[in-house]
Protein backbone atom coordinates (compact mmCIF):
# COMPACT_ATOMS: atom_id res chain seq x y z
CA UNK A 1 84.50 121.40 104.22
CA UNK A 2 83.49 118.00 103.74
CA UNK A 3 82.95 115.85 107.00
CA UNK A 4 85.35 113.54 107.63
CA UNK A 5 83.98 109.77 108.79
CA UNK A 6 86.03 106.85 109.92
CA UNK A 7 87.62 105.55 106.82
CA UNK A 8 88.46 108.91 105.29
CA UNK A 9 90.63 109.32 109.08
CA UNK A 10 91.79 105.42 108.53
CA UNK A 11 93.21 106.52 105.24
CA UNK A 12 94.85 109.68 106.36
CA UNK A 13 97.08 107.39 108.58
CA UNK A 14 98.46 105.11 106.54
CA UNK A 15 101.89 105.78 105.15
CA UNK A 16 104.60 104.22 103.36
CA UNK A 17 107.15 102.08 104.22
CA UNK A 18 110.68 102.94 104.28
CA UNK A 19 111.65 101.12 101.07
CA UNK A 20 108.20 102.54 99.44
CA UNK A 21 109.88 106.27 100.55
CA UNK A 22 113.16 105.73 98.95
CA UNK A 23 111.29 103.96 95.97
CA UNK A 24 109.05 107.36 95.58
CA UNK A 25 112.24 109.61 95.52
CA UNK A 26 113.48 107.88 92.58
CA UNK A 27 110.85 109.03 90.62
CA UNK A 28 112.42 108.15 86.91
CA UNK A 29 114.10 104.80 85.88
CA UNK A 30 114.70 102.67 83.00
CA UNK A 31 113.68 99.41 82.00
CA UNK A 32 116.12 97.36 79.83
CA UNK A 33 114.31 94.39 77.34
CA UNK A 34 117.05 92.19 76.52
CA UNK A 35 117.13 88.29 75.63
CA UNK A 36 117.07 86.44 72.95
CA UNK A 37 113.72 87.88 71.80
CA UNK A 38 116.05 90.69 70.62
CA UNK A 39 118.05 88.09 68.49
CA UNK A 40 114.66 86.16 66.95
CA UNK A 41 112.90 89.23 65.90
CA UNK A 42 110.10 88.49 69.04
CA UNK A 43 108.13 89.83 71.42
CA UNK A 44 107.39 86.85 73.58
CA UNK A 45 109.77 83.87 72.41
CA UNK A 46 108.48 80.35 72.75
CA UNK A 47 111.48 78.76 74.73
CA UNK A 48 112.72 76.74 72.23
CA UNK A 49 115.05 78.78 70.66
CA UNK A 50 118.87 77.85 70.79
CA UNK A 51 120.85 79.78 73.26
CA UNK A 52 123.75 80.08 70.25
CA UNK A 53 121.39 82.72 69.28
CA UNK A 54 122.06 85.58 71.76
CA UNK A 55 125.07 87.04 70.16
CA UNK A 56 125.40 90.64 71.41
CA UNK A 57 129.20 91.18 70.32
CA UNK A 58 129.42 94.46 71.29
CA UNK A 59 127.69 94.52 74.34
CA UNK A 60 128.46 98.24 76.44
CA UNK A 61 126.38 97.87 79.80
CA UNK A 62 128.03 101.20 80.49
CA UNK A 63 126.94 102.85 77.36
CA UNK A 64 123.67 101.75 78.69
CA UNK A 65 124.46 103.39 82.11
CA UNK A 66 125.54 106.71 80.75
CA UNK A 67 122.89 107.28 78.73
CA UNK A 68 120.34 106.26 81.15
CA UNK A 69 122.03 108.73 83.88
CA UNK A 70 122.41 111.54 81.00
CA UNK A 71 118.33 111.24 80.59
CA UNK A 72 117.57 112.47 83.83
CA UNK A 73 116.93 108.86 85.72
CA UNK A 74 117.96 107.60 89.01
CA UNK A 75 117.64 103.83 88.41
CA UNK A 76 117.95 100.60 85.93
CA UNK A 77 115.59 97.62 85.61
CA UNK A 78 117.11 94.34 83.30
CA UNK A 79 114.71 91.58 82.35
CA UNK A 80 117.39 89.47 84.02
CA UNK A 81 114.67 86.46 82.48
CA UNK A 82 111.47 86.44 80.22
CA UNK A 83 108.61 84.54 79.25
CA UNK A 84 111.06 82.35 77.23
CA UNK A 85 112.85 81.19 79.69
CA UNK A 86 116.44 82.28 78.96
CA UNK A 87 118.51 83.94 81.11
CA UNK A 88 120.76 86.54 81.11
CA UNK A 89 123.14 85.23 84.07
CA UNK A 90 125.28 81.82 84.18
CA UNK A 91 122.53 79.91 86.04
CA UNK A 92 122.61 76.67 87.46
CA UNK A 93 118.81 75.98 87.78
CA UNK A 94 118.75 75.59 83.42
CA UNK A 95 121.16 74.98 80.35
CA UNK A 96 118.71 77.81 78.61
CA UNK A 97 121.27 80.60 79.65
CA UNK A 98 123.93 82.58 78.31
CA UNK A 99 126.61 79.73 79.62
CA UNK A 100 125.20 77.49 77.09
CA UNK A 101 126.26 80.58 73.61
CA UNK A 102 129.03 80.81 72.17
CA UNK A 103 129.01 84.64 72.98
CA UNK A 104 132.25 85.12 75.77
CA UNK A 105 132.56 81.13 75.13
CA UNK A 106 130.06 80.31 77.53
CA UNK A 107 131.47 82.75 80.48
CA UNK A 108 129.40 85.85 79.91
CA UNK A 109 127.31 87.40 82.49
CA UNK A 110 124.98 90.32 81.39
CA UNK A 111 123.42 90.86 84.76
CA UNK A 112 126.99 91.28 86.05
CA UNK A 113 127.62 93.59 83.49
CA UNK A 114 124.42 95.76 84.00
CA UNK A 115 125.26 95.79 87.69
CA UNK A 116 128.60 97.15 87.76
CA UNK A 117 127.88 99.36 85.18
CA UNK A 118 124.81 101.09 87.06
CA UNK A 119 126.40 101.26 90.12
CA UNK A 120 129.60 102.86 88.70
CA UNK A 121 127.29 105.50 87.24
CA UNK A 122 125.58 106.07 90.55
CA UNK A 123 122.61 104.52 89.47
CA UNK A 124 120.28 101.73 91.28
CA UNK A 125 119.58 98.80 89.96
CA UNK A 126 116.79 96.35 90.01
CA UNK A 127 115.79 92.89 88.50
CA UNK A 128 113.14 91.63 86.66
CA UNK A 129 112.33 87.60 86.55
CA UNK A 130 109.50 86.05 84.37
CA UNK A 131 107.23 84.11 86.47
CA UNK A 132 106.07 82.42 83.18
CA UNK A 133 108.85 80.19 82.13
CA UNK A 134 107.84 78.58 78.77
CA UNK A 135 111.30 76.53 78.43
CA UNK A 136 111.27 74.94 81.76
CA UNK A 137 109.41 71.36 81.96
CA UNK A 138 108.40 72.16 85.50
CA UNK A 139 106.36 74.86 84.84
CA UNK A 140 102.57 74.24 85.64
CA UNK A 141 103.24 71.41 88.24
CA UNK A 142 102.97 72.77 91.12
CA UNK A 143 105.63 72.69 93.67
CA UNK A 144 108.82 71.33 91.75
CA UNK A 145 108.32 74.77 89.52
CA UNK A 146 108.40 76.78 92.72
CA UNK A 147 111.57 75.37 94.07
CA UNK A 148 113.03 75.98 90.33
CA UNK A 149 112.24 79.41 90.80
CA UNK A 150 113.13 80.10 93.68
CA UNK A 151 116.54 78.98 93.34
CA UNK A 152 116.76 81.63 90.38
CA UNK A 153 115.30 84.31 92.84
CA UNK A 154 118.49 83.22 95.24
CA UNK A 155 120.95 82.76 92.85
CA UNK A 156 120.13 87.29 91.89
CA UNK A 157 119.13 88.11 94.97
CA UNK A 158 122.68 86.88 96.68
CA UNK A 159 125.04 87.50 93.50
CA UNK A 160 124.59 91.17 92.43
CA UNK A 161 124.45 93.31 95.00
CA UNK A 162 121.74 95.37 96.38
CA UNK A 163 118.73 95.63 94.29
CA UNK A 164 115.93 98.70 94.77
CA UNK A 165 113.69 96.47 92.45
CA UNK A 166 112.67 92.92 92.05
CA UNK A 167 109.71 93.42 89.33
CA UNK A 168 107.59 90.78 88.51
CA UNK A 169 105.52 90.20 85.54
CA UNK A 170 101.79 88.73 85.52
CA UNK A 171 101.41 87.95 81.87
CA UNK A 172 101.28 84.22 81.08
CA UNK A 173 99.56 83.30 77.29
CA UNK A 174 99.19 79.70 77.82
CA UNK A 175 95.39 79.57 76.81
CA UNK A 176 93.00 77.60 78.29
CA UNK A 177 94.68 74.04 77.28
CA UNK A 178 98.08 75.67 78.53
CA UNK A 179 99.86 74.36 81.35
CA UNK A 180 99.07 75.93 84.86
CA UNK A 181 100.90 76.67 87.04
CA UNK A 182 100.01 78.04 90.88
CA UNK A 183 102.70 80.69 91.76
CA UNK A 184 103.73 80.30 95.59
CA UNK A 185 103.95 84.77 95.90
CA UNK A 186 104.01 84.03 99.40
CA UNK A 187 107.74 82.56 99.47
CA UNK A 188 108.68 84.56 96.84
CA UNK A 189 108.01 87.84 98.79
CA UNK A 190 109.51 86.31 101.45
CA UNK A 191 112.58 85.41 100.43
CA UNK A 192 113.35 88.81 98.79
CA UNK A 193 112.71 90.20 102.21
CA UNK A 194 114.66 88.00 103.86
CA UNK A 195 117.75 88.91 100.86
CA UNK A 196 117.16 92.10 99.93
CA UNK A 197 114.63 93.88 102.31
CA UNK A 198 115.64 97.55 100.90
CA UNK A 199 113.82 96.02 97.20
CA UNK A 200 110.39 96.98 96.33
CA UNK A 201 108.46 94.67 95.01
CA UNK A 202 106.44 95.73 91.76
CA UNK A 203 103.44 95.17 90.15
CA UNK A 204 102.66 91.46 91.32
CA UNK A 205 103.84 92.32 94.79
CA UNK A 206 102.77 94.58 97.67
CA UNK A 207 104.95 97.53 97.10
CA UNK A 208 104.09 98.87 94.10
CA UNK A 209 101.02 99.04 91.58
CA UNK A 210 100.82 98.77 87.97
CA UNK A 211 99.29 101.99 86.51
CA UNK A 212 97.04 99.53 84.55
CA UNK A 213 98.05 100.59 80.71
CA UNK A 214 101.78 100.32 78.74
CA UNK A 215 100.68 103.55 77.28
CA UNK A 216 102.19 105.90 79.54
CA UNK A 217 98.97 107.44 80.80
CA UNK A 218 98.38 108.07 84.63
CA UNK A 219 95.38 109.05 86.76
CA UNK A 220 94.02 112.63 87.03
CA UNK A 221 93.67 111.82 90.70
CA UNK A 222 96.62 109.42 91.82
CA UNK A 223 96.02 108.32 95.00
CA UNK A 224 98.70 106.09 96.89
CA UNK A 225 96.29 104.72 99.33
CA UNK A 226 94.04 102.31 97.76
CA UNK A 227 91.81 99.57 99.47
CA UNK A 228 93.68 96.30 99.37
CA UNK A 229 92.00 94.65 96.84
CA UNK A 230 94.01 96.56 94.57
CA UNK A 231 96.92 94.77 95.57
CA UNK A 232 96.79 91.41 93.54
CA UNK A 233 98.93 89.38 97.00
CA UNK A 234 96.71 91.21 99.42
CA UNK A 235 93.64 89.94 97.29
CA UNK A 236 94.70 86.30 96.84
CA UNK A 237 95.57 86.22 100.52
CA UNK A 238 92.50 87.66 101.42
CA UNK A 239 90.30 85.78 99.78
CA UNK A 240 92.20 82.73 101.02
CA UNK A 241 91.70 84.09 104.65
CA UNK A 242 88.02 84.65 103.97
CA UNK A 243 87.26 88.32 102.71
CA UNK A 244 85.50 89.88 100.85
CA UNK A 245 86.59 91.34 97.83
CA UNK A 246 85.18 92.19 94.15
CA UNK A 247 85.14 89.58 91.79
CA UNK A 248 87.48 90.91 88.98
CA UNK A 249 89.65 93.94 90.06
CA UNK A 250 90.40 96.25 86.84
CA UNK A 251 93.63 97.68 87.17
CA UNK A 252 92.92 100.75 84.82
CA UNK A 253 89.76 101.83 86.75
CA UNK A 254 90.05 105.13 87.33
CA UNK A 255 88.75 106.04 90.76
CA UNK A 256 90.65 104.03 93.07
CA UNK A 257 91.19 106.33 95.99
CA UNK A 258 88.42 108.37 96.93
CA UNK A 259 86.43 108.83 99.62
CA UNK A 260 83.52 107.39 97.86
CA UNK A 261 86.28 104.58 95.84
CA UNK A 262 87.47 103.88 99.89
CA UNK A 263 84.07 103.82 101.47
CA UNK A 264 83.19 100.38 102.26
CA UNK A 265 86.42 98.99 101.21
CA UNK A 266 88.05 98.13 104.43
CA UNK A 267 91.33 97.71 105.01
CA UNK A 268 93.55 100.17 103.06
CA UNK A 269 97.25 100.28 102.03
CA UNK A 270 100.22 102.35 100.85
CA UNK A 271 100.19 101.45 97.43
CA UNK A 272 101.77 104.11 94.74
CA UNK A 273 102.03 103.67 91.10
CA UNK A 274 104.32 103.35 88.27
CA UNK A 275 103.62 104.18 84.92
CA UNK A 276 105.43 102.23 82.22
CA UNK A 277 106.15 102.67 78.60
CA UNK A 278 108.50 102.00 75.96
CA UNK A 279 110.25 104.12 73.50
CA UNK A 280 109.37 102.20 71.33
CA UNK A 281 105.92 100.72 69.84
CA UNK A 282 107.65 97.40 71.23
CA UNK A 283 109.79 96.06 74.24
CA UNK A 284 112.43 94.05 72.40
CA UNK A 285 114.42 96.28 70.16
CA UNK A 286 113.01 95.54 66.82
CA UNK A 287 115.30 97.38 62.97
CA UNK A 288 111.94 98.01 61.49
CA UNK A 289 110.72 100.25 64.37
CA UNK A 290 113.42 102.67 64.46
CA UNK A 291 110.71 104.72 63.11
CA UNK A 292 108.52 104.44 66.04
CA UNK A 293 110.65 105.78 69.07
CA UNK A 294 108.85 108.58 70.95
CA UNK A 295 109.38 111.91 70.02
CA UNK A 296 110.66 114.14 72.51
CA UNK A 297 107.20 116.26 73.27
CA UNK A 298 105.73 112.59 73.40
CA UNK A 299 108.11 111.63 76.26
CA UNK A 300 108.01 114.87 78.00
CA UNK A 301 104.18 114.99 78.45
CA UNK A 302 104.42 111.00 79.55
CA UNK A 303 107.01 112.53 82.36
CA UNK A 304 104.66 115.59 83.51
CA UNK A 305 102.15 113.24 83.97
CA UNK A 306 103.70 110.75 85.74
CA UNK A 307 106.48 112.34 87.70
CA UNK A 308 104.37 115.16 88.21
CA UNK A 309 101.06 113.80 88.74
CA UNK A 310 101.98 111.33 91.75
CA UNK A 311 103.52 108.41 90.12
CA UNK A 312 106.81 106.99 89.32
CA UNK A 313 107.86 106.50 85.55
CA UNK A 314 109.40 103.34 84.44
CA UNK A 315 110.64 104.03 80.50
CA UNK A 316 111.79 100.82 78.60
CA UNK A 317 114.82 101.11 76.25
CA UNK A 318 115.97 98.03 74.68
CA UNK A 319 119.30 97.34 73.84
CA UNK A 320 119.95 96.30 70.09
CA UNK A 321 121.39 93.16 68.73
CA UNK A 322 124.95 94.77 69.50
CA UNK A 323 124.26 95.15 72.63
CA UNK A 324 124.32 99.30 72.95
CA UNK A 325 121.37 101.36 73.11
CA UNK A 326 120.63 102.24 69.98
CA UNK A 327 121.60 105.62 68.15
CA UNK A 328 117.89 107.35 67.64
CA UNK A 329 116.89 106.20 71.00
CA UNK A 330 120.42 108.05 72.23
CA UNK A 331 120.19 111.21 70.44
CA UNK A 332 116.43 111.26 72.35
CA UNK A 333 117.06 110.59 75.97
CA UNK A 334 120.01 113.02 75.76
CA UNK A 335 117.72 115.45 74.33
CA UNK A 336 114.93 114.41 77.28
CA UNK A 337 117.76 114.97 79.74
CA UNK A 338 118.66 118.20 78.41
CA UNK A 339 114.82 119.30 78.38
CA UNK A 340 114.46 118.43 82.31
CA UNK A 341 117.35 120.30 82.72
CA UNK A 342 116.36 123.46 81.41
CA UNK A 343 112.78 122.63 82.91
CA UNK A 344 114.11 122.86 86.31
CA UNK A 345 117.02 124.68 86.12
CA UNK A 346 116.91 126.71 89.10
CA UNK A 347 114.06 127.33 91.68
CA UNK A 348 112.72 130.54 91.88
CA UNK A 349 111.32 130.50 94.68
CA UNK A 350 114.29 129.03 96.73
CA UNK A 351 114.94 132.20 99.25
CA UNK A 352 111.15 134.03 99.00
CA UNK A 353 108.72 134.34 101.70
CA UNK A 354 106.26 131.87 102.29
CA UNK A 355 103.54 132.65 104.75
CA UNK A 356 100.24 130.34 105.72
CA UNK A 357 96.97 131.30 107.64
CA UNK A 358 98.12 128.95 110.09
CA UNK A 359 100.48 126.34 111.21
CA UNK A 360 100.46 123.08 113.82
CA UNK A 361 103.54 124.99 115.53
CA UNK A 362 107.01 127.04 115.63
CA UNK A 363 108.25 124.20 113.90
CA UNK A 364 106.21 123.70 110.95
CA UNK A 365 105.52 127.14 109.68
CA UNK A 366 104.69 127.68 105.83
CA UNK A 367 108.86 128.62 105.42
CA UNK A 368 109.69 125.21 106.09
CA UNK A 369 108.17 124.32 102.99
CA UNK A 370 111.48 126.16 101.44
CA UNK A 371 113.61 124.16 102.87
CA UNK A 372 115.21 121.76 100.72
CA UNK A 373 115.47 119.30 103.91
CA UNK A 374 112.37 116.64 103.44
CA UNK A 375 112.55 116.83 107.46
CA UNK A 376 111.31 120.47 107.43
CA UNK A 377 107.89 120.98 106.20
CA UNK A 378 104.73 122.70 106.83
CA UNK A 379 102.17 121.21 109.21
CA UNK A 380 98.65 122.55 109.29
CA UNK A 381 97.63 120.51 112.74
CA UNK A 382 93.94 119.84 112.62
CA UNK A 383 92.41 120.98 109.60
CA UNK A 384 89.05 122.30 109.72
CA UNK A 385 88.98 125.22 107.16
CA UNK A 386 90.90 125.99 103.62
CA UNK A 387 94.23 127.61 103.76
CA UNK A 388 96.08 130.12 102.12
CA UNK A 389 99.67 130.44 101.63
CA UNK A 390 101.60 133.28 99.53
CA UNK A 391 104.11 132.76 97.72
CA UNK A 392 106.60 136.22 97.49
CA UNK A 393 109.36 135.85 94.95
CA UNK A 394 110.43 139.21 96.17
CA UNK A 395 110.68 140.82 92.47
CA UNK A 396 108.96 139.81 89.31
CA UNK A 397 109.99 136.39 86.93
CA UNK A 398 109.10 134.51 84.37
CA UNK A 399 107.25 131.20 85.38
CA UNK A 400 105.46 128.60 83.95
CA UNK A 401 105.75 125.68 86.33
CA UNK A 402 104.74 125.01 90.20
CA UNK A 403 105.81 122.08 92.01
CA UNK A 404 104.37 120.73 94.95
CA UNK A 405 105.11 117.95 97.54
CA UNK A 406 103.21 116.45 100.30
CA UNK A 407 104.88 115.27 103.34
CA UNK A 408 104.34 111.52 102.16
CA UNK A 409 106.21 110.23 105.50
CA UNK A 410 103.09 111.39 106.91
CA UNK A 411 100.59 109.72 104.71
CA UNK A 412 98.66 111.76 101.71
CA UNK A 413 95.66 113.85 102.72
CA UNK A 414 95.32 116.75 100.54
CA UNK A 415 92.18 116.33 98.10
CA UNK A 416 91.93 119.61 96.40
CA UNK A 417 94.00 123.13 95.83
CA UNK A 418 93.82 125.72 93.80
CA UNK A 419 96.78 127.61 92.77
CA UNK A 420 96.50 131.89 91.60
CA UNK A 421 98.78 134.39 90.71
CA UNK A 422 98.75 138.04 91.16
CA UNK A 423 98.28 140.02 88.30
CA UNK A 424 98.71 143.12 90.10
CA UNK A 425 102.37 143.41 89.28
CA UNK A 426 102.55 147.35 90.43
CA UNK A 427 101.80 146.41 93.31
CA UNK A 428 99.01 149.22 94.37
CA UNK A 429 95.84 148.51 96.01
CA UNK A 430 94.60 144.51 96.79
CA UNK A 431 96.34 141.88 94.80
CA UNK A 432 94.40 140.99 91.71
CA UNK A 433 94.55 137.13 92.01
CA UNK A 434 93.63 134.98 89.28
CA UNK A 435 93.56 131.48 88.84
CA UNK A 436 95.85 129.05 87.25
CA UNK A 437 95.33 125.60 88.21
CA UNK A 438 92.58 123.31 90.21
CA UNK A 439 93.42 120.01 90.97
CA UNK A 440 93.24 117.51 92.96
CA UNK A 441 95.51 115.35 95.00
CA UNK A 442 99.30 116.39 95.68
CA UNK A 443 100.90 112.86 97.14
CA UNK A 444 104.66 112.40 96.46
CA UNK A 445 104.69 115.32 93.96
CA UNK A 446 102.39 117.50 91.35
CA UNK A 447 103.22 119.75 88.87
CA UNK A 448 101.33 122.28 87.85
CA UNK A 449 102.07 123.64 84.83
CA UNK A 450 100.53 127.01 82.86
CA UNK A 451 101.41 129.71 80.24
CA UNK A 452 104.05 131.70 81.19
CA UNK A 453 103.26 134.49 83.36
CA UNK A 454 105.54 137.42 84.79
CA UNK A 455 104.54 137.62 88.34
CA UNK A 456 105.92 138.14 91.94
CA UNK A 457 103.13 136.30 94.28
CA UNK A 458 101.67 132.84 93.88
CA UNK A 459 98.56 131.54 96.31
CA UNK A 460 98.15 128.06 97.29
CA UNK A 461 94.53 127.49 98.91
CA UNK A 462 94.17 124.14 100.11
CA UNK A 463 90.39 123.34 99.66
CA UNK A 464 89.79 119.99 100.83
CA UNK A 465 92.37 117.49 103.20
CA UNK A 466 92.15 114.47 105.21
CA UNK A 467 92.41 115.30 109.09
CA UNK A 468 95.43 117.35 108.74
CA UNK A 469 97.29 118.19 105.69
CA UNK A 470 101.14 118.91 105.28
CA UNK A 471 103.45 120.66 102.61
CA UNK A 472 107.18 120.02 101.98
CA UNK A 473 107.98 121.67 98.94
CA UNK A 474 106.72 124.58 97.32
CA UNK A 475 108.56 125.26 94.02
CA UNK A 476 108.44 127.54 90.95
CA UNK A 477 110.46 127.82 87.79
């Protein structure tokens, strides 16, 4: 066992917040590119272009809905405005808005839309608003740019219901002759708090971290505590306040929460990560790419290592110039949907025996970890030695997959595990265990995934944890 110093127990207490918990349990959500970027052909427009443009005629925000839900995720993310400056709502702050086309003669509303239609489908839905306005003169004074925005923030934080999202995006290409402008974070985060204080806010924001690639590719080893550095606010306000921090923070650097990443970092915090990725090579739907959208395999492995390697997945699907979702990315996420289904179609170890060399109490013995309530769980109390638990399915099946959770409302503190199955399948004499995974960290969720094996006992050995470790779901399919 490795010793355990001061930060290593600092980092073992620091947990999420409530919103961070509900944001973890959605796991798998979509994000919609829509503007009139999809009209012009563009990436990133250049704010000039003439609202007449956005034309989708046959826009189906529940088409959008359904096929989201039909994929397998929990949750919907519009670029409600983007780098161009055009938005997708009948604003008052700008005539560079859907009340200035012809489309609905000047009365059409796609975040409306997108909101019903999520919420009718049982889905969550979240915002995303361009810091980076390259249509609006204010931009890169100062002040008068902050009030502008923050009267857009308002006008979506009051009109559409509750939001589980308010995403913000750091890019800005203005060069070094561009305009500047100094983004008040500080009153932004506050007002969503003060409007929406169930919203995470990603990315640029304190509740949520940016992976650090639009390639779909997690850590290894995702930790969700992280010194605050990490945290782009918590840096600026730091610095501001007089701490020390690194120079240039790389969000794709790999280590970020170790013991020897956490060391002499300081002050930690609860910050988890989403990966995100499009379907496509680009954001904005785009004819000549209907070649390019991600095969299923493609988007499956993005999911198992995401979802099932401690971070949340955040897969973009843009809307075409009809305003639907178009048919090869369709015929896709139904087939994803279907795949996840099969995947985890039914827990096989829902109703075994699970037993652990030892437990904090009556209350938090290994069988708790069966328990589909997230309030039951295992508990090891102090932890000064690896432990075992066995898995007994009872009879012999057919699995390829192991899924494990850590309590998270607890903090994360597992470091390494080793998972083995008994090849023994008579039954006579010792188990014969051998091994089928050796990992890491656990956090929010990991799955550990193998060639199929017919077996009737799985081990769990728990190498390496932070003070105490904890276990709330221990599943196999």
């Amino acid at each position: 066992m490795k010793e355990l110093d001061a930060q290593t127990l600092a980092a073992a207490a620091v947990v999420p917040s409530p919103r961070q918990l509900a944001w973890q349990n959605m796991e798998f959500y979509a994000f919609l590119h829509f503007g009139v970027n999809t009209f012009t052909d563009s990436e990133w427009g250049t704010g000039s272009e003439n609202p007449d443009c956005f034309q989708p005629k046959n826009l189906d925000c529940r088409q959008w809905a359904k096929v989201i839900k039909a994929a397998g995720m929990r949750g919907m993310l519009l670029t409600a405005k983007h780098h161009d400056g055009f938005c997708l709502w009948p604003t008052e702050t700008t005539d560079h808005s859907v009340a200035s086309s012809s489309w609905r003669d000047g009365k059409g509303d796609v975040v409306r839309e997108a909101a019903e239609a999520a919420r009718n489908s049982g889905l969550a839905f979240g915002l995303y608003l361009s810091p980076w306005d390259r249509h609006e003169a204010s931009y890169g004074t100062g002040e008068a740019y902050n009030e502008f925005y923050r009267r857009q923030l308002r006008e979506l934080l009051t009109n559409y219901g509750e939001l589980f999202c308010v995403w913000f995006d750091g890019a800005c290409g203005e060069g070094k002759d561009g305009r500047k402008q100094v983004y008040d974070w500080e009153s932004y985060f506050s007002l969503i708090r003060e409007l929406q204080p169930n919203a995470v806010i990603s990315i640029c924001g304190r509740d949520v971290r940016w992976c650090g690639n639009e390639a779909g590719v997690g850590r290894s080893s995702e930790w969700s505590v992280v010194p605050w550095f990490h945290s782009e606010a918590d840096r600026i306000a730091g610095v501001a306040a007089g701490e020390k921090a690194p120079k240039k923070i790389d969000p794709a650097f790999w280590d970020l929460g170790s013991r020897k990443a956490i060391r002499n970092a300081g002050k930690l915090i609860w910050y988890p990560a989403e990966v995100d990725v499009s379907i496509r090579p680009g954001w904005f739907y785009h004819e000549k790419e209907d070649w390019g959208v991600k095969a299923l395999a493609k988007l499956r492995e993005i999911y198992y290592k995401s979802v099932g390697a401690n971070a949340s997945l955040l897969l973009n699907i843009p809307p075409n110039r009809e305003g639907k979702i178009a048919d090869r990315d369709v015929e896709t996420l139904l087939s994803l949907g279907a795949q996840l289904q099969i995947d985890f179609k039914e827990n096989l170890a829902e109703g075994s025996t699970l037993t652990a060399d030892y437990c904090k109490d009556d209350r938090h013995t290994a069988q708790m970890a069966l328990d589909p309530d997230p309030a039951r769980y295992w508990h090891s109390g102090a932890f000064s030695k690896p432990v075992e638990f066995i898995l007994d399915l009872g009879e012999d099946f057919d699995i390829n997959k192991v899924v494990l959770k850590e309590h998270i409302a607890t903090g994360q503190q597992i470091e390494k595990f080793s998972l083995w199955w008994d090849s023994n399948l008579l039954g006579e004499g010792a188990p014969k265990w051998e091994r089928l995974a050796s990992e890491t960290v656990i956090g929010h969720k990991r799955v550990c995934r193998f060639d199929e094996r017919r077996l009737q006992r799985l081990k769990l050995v728990i190498e390496e944890a932070r003070g105490f470790a904890t276990l709330e779901a221990f599943e196999a399919y």
